[in-house]
PDB file of N, CA and C in Angstrom:
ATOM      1  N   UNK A   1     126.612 188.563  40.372  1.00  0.00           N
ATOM      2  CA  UNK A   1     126.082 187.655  39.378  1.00  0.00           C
ATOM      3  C   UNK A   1     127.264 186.980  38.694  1.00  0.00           C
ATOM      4  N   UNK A   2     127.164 185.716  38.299  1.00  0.00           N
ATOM      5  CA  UNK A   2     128.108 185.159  37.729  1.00  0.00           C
ATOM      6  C   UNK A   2     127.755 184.286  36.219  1.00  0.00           C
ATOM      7  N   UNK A   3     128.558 183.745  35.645  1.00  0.00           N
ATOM      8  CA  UNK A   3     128.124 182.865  34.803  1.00  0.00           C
ATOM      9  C   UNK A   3     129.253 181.496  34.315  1.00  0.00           C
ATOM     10  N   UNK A   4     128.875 180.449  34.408  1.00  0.00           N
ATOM     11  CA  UNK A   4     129.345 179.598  34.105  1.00  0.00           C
ATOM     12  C   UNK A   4     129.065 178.915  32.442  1.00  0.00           C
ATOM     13  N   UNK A   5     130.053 179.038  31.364  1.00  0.00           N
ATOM     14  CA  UNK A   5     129.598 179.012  29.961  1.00  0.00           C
ATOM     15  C   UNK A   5     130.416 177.708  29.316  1.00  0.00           C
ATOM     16  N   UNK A   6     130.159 176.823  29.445  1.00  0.00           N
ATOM     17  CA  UNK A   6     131.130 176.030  28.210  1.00  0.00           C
ATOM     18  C   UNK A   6     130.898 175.899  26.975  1.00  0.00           C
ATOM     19  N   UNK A   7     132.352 175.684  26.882  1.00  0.00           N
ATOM     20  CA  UNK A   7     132.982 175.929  25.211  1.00  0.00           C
ATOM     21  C   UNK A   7     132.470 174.871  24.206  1.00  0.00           C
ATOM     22  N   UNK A   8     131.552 173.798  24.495  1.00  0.00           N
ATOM     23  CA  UNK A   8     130.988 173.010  23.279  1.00  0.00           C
ATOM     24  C   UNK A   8     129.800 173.260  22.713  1.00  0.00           C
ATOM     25  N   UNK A   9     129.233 172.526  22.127  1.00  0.00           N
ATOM     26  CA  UNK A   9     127.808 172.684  22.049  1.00  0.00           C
ATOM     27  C   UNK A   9     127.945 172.922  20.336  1.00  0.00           C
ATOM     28  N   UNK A  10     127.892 173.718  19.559  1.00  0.00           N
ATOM     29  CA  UNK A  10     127.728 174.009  17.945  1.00  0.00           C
ATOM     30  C   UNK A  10     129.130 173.929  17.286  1.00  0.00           C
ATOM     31  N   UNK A  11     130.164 173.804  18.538  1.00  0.00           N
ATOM     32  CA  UNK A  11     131.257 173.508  17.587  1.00  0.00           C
ATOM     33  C   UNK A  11     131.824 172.038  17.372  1.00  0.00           C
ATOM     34  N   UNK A  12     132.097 172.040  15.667  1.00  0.00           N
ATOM     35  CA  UNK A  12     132.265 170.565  15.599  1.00  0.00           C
ATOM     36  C   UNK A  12     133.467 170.106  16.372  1.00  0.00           C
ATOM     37  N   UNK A  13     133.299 168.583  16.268  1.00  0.00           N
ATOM     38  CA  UNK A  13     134.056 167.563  16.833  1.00  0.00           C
ATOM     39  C   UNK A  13     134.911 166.534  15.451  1.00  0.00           C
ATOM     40  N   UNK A  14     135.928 166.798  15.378  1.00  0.00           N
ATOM     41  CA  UNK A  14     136.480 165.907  14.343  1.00  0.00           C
ATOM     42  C   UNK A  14     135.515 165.819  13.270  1.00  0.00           C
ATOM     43  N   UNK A  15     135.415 167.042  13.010  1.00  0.00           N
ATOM     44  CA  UNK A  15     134.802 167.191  11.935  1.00  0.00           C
ATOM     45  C   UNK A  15     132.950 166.988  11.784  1.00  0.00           C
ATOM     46  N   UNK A  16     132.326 166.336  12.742  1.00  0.00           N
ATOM     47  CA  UNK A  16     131.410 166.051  13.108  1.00  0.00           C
ATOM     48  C   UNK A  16     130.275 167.247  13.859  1.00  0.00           C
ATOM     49  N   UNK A  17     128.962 167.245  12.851  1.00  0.00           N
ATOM     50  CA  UNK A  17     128.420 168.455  14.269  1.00  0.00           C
ATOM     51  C   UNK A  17     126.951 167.550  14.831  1.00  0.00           C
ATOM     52  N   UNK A  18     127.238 168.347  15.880  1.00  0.00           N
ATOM     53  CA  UNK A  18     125.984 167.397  17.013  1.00  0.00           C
ATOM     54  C   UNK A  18     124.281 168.556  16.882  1.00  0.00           C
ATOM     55  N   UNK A  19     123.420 167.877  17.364  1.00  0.00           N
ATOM     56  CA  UNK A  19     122.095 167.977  17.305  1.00  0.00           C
ATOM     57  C   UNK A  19     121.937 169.143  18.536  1.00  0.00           C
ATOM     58  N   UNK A  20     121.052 169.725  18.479  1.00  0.00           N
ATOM     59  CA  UNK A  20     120.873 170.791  19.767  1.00  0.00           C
ATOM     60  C   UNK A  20     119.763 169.496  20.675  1.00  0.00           C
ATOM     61  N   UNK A  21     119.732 168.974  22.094  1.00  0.00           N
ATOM     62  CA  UNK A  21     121.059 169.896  23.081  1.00  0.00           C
ATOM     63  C   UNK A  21     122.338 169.661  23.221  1.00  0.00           C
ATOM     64  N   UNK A  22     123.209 169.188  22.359  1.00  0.00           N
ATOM     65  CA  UNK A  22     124.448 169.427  22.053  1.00  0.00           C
ATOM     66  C   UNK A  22     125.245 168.211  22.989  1.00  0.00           C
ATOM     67  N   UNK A  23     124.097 167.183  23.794  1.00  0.00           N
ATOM     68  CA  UNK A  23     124.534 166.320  25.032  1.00  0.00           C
ATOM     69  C   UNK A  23     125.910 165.762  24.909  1.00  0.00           C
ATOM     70  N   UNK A  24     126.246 165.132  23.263  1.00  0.00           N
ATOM     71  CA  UNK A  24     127.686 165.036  23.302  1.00  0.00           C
ATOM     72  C   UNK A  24     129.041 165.661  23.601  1.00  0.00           C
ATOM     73  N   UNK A  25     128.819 166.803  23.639  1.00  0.00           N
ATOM     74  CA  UNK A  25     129.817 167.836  24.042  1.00  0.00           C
ATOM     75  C   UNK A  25     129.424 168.943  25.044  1.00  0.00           C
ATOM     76  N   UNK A  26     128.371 169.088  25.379  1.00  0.00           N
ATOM     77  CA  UNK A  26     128.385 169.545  27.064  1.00  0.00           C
ATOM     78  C   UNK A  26     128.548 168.683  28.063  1.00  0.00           C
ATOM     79  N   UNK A  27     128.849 169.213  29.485  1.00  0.00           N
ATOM     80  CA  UNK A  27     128.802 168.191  30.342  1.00  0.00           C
ATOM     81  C   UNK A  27     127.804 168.936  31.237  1.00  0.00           C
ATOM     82  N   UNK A  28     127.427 168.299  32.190  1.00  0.00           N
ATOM     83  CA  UNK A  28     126.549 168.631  33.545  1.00  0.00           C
ATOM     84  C   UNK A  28     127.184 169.470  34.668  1.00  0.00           C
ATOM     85  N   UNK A  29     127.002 171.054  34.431  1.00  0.00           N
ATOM     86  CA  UNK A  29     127.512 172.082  35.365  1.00  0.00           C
ATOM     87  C   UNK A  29     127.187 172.578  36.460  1.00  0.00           C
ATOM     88  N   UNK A  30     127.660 173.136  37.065  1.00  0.00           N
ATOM     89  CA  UNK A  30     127.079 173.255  38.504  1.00  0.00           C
ATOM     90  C   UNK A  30     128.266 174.389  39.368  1.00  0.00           C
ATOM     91  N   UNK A  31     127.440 175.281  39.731  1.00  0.00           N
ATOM     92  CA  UNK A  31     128.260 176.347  40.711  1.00  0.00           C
ATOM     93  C   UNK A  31     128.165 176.779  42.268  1.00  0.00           C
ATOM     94  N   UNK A  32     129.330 177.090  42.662  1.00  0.00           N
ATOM     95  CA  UNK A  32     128.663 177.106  44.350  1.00  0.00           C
ATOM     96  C   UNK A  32     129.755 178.046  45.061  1.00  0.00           C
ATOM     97  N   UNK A  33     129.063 178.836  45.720  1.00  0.00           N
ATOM     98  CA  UNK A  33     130.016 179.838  46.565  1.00  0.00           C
ATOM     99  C   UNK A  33     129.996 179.757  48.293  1.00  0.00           C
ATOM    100  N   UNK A  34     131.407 179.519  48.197  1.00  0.00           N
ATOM    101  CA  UNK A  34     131.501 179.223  49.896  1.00  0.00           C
ATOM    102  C   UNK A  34     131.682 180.368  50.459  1.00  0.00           C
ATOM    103  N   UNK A  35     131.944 180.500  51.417  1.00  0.00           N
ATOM    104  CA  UNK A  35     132.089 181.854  52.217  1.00  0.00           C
ATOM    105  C   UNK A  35     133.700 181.093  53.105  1.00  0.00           C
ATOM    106  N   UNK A  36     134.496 182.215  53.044  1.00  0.00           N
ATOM    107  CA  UNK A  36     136.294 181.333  53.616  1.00  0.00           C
ATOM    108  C   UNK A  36     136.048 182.103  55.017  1.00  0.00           C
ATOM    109  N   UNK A  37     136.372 181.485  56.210  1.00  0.00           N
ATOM    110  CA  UNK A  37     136.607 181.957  57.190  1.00  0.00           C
ATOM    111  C   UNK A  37     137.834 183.301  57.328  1.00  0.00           C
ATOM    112  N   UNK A  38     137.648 184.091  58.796  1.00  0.00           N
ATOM    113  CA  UNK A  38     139.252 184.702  58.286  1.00  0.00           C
ATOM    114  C   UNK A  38     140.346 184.130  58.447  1.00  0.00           C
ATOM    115  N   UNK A  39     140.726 185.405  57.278  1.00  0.00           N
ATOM    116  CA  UNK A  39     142.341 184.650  57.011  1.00  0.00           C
ATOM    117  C   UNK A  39     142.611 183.430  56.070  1.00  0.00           C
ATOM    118  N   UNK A  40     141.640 182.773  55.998  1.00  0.00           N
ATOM    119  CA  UNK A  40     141.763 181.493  55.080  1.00  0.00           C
ATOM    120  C   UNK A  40     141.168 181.875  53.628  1.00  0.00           C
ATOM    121  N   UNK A  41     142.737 181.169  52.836  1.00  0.00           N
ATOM    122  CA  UNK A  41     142.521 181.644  51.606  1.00  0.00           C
ATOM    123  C   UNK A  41     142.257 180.578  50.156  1.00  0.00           C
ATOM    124  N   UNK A  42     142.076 179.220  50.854  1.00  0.00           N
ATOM    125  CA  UNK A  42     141.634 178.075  49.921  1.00  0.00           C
ATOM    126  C   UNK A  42     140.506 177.412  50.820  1.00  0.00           C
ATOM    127  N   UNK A  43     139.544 176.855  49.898  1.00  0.00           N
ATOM    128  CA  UNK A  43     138.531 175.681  50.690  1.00  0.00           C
ATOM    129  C   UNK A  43     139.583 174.394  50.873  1.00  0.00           C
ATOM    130  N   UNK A  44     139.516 174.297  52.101  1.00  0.00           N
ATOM    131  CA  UNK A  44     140.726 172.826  52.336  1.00  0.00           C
ATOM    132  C   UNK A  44     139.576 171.880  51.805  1.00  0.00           C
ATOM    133  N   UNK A  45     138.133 171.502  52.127  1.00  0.00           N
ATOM    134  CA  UNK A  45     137.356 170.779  51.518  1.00  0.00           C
ATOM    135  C   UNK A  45     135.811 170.800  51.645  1.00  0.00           C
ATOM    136  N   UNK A  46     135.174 170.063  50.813  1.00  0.00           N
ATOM    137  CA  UNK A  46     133.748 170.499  50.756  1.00  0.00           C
ATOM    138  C   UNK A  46     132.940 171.031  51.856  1.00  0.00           C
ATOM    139  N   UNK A  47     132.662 171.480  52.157  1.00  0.00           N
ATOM    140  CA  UNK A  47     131.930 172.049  53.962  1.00  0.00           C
ATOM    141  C   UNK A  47     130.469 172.492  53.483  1.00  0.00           C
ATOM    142  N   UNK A  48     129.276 171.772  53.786  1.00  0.00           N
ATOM    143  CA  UNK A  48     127.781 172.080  53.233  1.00  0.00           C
ATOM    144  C   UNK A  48     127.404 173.524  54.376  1.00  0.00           C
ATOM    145  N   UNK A  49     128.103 173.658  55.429  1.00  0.00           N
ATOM    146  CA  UNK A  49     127.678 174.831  56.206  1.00  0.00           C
ATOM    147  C   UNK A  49     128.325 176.221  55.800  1.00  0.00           C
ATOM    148  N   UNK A  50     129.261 176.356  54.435  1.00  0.00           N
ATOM    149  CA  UNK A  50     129.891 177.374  54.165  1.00  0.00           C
ATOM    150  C   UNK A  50     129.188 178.046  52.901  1.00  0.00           C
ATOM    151  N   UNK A  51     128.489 177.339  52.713  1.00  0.00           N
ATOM    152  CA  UNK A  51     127.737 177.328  51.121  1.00  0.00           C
ATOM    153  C   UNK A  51     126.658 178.279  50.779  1.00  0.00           C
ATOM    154  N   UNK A  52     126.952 179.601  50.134  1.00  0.00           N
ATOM    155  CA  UNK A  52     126.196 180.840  50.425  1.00  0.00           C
ATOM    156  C   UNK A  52     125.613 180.788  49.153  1.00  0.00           C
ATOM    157  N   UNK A  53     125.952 180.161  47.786  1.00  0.00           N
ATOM    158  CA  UNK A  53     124.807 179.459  46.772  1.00  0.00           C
ATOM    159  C   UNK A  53     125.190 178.418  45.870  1.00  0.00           C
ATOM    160  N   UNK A  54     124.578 177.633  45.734  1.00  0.00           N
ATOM    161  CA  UNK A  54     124.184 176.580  45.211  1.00  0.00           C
ATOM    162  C   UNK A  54     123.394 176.536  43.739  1.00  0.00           C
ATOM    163  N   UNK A  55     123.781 176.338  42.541  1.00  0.00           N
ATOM    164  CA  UNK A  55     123.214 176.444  41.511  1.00  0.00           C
ATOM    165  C   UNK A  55     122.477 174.979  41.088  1.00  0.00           C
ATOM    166  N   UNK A  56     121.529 174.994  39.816  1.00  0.00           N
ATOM    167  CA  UNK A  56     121.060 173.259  39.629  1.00  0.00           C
ATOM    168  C   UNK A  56     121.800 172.776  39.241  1.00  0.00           C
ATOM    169  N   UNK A  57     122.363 171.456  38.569  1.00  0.00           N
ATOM    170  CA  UNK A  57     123.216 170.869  37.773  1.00  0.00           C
ATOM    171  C   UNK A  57     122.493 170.645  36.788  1.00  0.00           C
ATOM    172  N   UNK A  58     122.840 171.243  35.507  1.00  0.00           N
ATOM    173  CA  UNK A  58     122.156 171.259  34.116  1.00  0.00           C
ATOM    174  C   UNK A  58     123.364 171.171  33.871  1.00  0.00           C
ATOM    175  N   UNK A  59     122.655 170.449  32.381  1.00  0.00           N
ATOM    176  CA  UNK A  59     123.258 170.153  31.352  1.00  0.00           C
ATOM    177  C   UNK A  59     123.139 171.167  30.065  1.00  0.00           C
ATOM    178  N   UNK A  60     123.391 172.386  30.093  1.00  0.00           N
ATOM    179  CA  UNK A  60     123.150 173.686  29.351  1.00  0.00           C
ATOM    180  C   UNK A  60     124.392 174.372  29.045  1.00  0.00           C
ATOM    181  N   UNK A  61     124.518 175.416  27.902  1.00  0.00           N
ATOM    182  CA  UNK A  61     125.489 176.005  27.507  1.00  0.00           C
ATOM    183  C   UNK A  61     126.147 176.995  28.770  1.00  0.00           C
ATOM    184  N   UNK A  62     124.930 177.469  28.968  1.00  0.00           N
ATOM    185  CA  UNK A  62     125.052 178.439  30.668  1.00  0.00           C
ATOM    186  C   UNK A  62     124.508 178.245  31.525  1.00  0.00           C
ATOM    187  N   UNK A  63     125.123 177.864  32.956  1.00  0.00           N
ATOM    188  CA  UNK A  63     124.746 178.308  33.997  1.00  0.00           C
ATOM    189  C   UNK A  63     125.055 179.083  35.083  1.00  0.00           C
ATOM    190  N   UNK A  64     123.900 180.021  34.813  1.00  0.00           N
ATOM    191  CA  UNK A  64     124.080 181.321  35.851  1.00  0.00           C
ATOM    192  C   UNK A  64     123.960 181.566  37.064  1.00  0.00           C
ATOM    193  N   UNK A  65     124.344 182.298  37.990  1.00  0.00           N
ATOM    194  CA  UNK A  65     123.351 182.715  39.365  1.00  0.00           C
ATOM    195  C   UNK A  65     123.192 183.735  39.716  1.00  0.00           C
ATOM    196  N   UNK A  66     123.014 184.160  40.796  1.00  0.00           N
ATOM    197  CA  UNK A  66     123.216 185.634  41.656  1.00  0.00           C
ATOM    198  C   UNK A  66     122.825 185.666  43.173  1.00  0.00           C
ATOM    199  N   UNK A  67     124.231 185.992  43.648  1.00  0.00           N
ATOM    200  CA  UNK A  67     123.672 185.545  45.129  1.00  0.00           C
ATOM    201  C   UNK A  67     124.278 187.242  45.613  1.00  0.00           C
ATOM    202  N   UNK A  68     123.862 187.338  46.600  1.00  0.00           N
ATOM    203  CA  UNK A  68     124.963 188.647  47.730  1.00  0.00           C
ATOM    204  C   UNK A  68     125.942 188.472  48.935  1.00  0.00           C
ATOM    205  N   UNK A  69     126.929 189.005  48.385  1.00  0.00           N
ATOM    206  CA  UNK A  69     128.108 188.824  49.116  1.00  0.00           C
ATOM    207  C   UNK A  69     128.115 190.023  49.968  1.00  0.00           C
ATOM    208  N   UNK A  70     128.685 189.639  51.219  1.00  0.00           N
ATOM    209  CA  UNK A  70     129.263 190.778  52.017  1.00  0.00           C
ATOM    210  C   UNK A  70     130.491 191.357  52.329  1.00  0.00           C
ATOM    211  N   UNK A  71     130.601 192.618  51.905  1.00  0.00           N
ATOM    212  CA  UNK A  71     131.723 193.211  51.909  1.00  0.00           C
ATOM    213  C   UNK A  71     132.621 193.055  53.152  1.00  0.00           C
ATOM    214  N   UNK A  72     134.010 193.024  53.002  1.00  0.00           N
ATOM    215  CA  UNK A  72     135.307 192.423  53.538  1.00  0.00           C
ATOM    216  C   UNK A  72     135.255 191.151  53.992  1.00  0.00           C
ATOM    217  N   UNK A  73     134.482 190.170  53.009  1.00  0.00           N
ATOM    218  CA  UNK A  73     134.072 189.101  53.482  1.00  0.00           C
ATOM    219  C   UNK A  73     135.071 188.106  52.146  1.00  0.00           C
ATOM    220  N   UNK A  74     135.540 187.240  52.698  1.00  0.00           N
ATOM    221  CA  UNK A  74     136.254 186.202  51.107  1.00  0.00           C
ATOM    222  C   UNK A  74     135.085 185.272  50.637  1.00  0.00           C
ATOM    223  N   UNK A  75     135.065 184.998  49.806  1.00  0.00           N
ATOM    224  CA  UNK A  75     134.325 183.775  49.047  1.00  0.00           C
ATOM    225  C   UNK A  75     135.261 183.061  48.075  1.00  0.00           C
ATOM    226  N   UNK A  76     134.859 181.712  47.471  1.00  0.00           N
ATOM    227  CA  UNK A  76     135.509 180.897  46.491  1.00  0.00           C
ATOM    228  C   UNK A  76     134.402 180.499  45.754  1.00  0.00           C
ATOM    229  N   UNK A  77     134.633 180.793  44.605  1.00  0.00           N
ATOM    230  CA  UNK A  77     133.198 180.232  43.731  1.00  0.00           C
ATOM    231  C   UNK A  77     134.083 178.787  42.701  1.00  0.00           C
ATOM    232  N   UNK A  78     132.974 178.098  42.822  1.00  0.00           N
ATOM    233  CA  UNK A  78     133.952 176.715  42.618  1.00  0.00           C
ATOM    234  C   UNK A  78     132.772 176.018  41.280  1.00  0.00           C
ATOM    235  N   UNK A  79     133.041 176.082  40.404  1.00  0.00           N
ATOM    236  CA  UNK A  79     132.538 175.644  38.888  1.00  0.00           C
ATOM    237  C   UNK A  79     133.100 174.117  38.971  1.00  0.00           C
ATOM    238  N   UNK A  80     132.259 173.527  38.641  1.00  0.00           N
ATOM    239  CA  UNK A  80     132.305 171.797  38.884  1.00  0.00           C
ATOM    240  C   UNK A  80     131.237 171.003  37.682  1.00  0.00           C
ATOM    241  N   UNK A  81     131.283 169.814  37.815  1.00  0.00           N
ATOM    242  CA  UNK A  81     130.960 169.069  37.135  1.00  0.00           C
ATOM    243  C   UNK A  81     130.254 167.625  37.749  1.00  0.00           C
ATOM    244  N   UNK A  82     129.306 167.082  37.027  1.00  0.00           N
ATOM    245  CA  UNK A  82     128.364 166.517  38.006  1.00  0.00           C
ATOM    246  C   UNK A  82     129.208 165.331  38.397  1.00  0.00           C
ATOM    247  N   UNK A  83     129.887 164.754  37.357  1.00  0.00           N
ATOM    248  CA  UNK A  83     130.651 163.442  37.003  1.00  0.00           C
ATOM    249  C   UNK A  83     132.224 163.345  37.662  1.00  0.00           C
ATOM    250  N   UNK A  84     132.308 162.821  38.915  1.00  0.00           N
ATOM    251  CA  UNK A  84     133.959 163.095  38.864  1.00  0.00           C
ATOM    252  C   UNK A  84     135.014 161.934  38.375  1.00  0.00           C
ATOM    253  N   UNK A  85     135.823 163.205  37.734  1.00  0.00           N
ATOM    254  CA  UNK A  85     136.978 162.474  36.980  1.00  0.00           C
ATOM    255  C   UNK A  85     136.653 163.336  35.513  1.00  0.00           C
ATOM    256  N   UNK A  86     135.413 163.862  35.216  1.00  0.00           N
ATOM    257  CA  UNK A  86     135.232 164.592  33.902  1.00  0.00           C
ATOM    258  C   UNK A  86     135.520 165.655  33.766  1.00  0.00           C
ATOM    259  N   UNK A  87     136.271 166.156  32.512  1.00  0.00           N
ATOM    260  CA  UNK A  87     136.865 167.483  32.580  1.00  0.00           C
ATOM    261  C   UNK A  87     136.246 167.998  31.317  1.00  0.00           C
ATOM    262  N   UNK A  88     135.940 169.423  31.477  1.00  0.00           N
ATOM    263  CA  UNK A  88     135.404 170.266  30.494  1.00  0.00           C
ATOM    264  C   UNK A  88     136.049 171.436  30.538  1.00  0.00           C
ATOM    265  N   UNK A  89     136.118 172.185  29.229  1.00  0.00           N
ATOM    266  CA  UNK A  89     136.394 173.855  29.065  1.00  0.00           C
ATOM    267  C   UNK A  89     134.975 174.534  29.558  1.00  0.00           C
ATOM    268  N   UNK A  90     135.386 175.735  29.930  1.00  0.00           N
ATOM    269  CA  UNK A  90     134.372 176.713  30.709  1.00  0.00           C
ATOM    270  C   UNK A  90     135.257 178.041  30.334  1.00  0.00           C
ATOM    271  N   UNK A  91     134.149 178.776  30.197  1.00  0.00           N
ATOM    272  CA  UNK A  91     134.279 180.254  31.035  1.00  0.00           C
ATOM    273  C   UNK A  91     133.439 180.604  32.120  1.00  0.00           C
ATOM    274  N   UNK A  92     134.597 181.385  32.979  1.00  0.00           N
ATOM    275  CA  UNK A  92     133.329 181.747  34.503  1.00  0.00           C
ATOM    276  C   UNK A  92     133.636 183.268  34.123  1.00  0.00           C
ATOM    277  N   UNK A  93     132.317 183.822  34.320  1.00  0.00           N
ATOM    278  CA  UNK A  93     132.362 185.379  33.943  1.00  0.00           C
ATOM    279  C   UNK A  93     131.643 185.849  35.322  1.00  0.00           C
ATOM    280  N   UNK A  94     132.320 186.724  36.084  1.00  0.00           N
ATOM    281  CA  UNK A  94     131.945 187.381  37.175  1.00  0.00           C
ATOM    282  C   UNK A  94     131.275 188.894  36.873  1.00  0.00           C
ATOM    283  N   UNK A  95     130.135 189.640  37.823  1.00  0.00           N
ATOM    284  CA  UNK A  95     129.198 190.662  37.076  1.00  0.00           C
ATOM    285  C   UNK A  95     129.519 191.206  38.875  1.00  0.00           C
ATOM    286  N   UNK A  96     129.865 192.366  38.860  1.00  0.00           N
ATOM    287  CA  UNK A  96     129.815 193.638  40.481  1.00  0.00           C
ATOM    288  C   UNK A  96     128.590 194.097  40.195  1.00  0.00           C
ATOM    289  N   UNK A  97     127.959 194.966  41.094  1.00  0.00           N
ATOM    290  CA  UNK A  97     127.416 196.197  41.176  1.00  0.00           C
ATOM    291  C   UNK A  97     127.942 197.177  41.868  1.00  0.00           C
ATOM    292  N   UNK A  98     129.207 197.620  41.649  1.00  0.00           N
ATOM    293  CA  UNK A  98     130.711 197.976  41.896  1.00  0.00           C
ATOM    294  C   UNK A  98     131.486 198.548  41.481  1.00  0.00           C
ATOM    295  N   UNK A  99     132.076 199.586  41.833  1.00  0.00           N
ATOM    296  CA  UNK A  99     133.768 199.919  40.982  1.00  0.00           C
ATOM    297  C   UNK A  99     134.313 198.450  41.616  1.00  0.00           C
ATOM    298  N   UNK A 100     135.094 198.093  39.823  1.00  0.00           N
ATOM    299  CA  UNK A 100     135.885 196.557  40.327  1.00  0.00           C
ATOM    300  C   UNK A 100     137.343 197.575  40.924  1.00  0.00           C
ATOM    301  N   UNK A 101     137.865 198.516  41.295  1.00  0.00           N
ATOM    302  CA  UNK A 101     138.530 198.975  42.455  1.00  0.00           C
ATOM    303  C   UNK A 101     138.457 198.563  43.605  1.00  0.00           C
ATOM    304  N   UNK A 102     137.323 198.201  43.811  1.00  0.00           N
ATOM    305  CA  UNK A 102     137.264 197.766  45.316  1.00  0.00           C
ATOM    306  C   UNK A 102     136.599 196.172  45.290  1.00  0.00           C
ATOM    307  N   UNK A 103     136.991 195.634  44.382  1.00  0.00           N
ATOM    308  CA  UNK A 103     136.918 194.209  44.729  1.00  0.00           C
ATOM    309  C   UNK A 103     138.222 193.294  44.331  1.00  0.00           C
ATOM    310  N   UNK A 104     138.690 192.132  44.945  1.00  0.00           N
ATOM    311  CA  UNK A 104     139.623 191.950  44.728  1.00  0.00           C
ATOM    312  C   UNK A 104     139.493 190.442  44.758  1.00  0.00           C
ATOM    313  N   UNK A 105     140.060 190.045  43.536  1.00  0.00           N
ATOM    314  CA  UNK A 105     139.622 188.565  42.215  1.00  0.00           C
ATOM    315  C   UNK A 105     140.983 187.960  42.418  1.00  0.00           C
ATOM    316  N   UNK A 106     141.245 186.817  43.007  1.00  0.00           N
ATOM    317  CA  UNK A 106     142.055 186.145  42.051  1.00  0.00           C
ATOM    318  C   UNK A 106     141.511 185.075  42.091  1.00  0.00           C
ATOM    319  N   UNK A 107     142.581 183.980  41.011  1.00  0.00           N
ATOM    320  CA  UNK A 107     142.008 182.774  39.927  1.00  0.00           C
ATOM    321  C   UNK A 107     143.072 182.197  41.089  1.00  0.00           C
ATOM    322  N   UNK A 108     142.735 181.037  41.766  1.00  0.00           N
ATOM    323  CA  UNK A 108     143.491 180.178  42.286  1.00  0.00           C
ATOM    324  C   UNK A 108     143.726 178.589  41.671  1.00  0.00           C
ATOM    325  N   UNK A 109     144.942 178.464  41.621  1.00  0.00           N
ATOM    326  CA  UNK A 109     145.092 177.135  40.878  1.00  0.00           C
ATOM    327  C   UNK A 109     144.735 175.579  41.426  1.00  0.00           C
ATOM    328  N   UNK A 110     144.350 174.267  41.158  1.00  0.00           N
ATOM    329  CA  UNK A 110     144.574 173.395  42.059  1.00  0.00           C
ATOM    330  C   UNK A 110     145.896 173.344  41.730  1.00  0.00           C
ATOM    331  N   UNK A 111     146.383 172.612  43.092  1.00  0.00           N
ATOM    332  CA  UNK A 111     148.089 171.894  42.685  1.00  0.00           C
ATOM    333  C   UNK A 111     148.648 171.087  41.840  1.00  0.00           C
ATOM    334  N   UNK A 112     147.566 170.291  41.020  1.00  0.00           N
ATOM    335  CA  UNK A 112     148.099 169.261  40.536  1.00  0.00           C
ATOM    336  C   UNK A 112     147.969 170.502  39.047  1.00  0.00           C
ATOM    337  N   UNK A 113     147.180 171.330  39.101  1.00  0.00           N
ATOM    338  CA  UNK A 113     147.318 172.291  37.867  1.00  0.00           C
ATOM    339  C   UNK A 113     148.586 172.340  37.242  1.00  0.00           C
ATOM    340  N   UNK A 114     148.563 172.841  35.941  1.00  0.00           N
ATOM    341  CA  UNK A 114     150.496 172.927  35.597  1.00  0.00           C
ATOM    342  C   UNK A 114     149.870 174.412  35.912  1.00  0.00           C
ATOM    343  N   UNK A 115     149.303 175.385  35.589  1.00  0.00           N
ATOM    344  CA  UNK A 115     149.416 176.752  36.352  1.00  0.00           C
ATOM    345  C   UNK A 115     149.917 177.091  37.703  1.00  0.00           C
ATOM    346  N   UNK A 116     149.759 176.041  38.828  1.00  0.00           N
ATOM    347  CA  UNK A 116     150.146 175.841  40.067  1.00  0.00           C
ATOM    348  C   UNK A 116     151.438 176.790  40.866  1.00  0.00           C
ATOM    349  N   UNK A 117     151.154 177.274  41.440  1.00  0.00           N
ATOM    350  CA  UNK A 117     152.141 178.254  42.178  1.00  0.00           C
ATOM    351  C   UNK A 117     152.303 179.430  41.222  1.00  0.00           C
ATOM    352  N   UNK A 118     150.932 180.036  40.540  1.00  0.00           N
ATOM    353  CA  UNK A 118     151.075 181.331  39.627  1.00  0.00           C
ATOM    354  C   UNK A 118     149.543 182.263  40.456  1.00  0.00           C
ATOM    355  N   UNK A 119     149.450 182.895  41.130  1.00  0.00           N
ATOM    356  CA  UNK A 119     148.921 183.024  41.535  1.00  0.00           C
ATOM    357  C   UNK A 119     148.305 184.746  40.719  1.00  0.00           C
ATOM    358  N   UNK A 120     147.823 184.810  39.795  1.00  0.00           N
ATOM    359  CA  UNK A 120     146.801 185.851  38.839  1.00  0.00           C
ATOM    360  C   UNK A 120     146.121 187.054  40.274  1.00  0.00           C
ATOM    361  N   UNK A 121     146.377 188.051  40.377  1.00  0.00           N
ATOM    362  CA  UNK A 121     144.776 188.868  40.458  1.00  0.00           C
ATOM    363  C   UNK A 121     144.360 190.067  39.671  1.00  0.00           C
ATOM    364  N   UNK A 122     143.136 190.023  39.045  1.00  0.00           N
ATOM    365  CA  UNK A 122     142.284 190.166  38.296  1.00  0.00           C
ATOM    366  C   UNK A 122     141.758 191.867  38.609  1.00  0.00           C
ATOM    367  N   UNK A 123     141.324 192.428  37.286  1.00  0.00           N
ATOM    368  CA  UNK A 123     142.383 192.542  36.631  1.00  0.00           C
ATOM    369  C   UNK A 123     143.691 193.513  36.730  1.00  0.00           C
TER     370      UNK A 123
END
């Protein structure tokens, strides 16, 4: 299970606070988990036949899912936005039914990221 949460919505803006549903400061979210072939450890690019779930694109504080993964299997879960070129804060919160011992997380950067060539695994 996962969750995709952004950071706007009740908090003001230059001093300004917005109306619930908060449309000025959320954006339109959307989540999706590919499945990586072996050995391959980035999606080189969108592939609709790798796509093991697919969330709606709402415009909401959270959007969640829950799909099943198979063990010794890679996935990339890829948090996006309906609009490209639009950037938003998020949290992605990942949920096992698991010792997290035996799963193994990392946060991969894009390149143009300034994080780029830091490669995190979790925790």
């Amino acid at each position: 299970m996962f969750s995709l949460t952004q950071t706007g919505g009740r908090l003001p803006v230059d001093g300004h606070y917005f109306s619930y549903p908060f449309k000025e400061t959320l954006r339109n979210g959307h989540i999706a988990v590919f499945k990586l072939d072996k050995g391959q450890k980035l999606l080189d690019a969108f592939d609709k036949d790798k796509i093991v779930y697919n969330s709606a694109i709402k415009i909401e504080k959270e959007n969640s899912g829950r799909c099943h993964l198979k063990a010794g299997e890679s996935y990339v879960i890829v948090p996006t936005l309906e609009i490209k070129g639009k950037t938003g804060d998020f949290f992605l919160s990942i949920y096992f039914d698991q010792f997290l011992r035996d799963v193994n997380v990392k946060r991969v950067f894009h390149a143009q990221d300034k994080q780029a060539g830091k490669e995190e695994v979790l925790p």
